[in-house]
Protein backbone atom coordinates (compact mmCIF):
# COMPACT_ATOMS: atom_id res chain seq x y z
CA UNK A 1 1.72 12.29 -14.85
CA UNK A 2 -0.58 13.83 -12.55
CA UNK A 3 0.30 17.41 -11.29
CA UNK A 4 1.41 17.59 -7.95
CA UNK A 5 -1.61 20.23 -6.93
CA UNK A 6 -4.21 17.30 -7.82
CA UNK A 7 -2.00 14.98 -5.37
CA UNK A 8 -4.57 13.96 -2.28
CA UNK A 9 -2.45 15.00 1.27
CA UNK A 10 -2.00 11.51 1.95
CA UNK A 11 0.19 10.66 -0.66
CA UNK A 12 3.37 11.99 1.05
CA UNK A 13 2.34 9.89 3.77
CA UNK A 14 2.58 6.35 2.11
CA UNK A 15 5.07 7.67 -0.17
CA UNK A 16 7.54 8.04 2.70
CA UNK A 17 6.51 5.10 4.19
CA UNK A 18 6.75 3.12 1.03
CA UNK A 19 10.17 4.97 0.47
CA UNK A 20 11.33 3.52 4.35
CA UNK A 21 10.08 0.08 3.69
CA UNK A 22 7.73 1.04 7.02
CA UNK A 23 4.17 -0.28 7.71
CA UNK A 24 1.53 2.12 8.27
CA UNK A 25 -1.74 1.75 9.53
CA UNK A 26 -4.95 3.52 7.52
CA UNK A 27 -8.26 4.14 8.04
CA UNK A 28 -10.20 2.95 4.39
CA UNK A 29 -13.91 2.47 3.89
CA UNK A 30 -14.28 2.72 8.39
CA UNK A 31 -12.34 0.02 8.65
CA UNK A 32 -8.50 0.00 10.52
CA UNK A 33 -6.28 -1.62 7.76
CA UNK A 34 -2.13 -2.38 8.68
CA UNK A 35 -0.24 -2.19 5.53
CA UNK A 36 2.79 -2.25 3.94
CA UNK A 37 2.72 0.14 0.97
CA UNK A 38 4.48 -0.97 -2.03
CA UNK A 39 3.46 1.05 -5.16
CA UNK A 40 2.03 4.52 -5.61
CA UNK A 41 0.32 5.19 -9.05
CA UNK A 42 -3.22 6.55 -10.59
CA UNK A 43 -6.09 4.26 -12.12
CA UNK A 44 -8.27 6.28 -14.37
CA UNK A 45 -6.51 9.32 -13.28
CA UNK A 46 -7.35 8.67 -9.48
CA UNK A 47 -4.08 8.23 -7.25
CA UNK A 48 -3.73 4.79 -5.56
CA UNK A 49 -2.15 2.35 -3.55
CA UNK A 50 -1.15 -0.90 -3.34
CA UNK A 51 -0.11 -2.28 -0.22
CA UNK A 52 0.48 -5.95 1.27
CA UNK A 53 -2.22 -6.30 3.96
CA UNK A 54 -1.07 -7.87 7.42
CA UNK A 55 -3.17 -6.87 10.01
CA UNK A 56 -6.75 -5.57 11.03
CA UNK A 57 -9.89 -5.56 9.52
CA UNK A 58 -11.11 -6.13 5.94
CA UNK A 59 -14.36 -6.07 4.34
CA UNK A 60 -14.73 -10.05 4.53
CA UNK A 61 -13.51 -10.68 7.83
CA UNK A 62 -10.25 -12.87 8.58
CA UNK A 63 -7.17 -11.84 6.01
CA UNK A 64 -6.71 -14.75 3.41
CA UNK A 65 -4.83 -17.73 5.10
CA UNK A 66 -2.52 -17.62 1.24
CA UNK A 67 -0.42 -14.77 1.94
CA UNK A 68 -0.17 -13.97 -1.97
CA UNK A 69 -4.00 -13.16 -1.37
CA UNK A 70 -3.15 -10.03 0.94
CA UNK A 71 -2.70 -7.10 -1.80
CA UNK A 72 -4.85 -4.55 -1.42
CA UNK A 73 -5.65 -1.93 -3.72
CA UNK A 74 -6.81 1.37 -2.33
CA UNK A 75 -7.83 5.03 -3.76
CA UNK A 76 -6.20 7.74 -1.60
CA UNK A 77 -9.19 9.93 -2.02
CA UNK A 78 -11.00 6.86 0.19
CA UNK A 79 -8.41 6.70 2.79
CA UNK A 80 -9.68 9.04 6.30
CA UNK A 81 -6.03 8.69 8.02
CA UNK A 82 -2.34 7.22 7.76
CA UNK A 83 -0.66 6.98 10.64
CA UNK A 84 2.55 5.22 11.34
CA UNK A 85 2.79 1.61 12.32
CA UNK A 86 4.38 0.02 15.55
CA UNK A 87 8.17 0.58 14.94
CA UNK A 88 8.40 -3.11 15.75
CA UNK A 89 6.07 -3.91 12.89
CA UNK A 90 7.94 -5.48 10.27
CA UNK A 91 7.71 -5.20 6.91
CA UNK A 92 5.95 -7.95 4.59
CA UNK A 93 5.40 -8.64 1.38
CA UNK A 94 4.53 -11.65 -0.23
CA UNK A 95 6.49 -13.61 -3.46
CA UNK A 96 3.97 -12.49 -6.16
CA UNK A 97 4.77 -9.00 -5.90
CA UNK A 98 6.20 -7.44 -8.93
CA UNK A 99 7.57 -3.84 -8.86
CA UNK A 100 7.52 -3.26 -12.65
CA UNK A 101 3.69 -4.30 -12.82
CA UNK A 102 2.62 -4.28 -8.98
CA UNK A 103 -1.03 -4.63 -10.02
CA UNK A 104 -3.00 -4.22 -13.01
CA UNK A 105 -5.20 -1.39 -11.40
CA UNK A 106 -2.78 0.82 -11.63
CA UNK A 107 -2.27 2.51 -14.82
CA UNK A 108 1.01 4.37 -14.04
CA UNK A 109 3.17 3.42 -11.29
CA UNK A 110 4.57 6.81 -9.85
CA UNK A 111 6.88 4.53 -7.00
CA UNK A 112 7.33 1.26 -6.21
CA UNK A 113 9.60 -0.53 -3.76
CA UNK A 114 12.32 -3.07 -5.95
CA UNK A 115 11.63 -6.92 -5.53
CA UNK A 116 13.53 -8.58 -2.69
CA UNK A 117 16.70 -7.08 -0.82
CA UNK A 118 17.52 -6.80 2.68
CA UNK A 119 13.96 -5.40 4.40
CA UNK A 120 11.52 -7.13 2.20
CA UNK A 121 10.48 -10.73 4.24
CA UNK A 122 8.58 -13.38 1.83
């Protein structure tokens, strides 16, 4: 696992929110992304996210219309600022997530949110 001095400051961010079930909006590659973070992890020894996308902008213009089309894979290192969501933002999520592989870019999952239960909406 990677050492806790090599973790990037937003991590505790979008691990808490992950933790809370609580979107979060971030600022990746200039553009304003809402998210819902559901996994934590490193590719290639590079901490990441994954989060469910439902809101603002995205690199091709409208979100996908197929919500299973709205995961979005993102390094910390890339990501200028978290800050939280709305409080009446719900969570979202979409039925193709899968906690014990959330996606295949991440090589170790340090956290990820359990499938279904009370908060998660499909």
């Amino acid at each position: 696992m990677t050492p806790i001095a090599t973790l990037p400051t937003t991590w505790g961010l979008l691990q808490a929110a992950l933790q809370a079930r609580r979107p979060v909006e971030v600022s990746y590659h200039g553009r304003c992304r809402h998210i819902c973070p559901h996994a934590l992890g490193w590719h290639n020894g590079r901490a990441m996210v994954l989060g469910y996308q439902t809101g603002g902008q995205t690199t091709t213009g409208a979100l996908p219309a197929d919500p299973r089309k709205r995961w979005r894979c993102m390094y910390l290192d890339e990501i200028d600022q978290v800050v939280r969501a709305d409080p009446a933002s719900p969570w979202q999520s979409a039925d193709n997530y899968n906690h014990s592989q959330p996606f295949p870019a991440i090589d170790e999952i340090a956290f990820a949110i359990p499938m279904g239960g009370p908060n998660t909406s499909h």
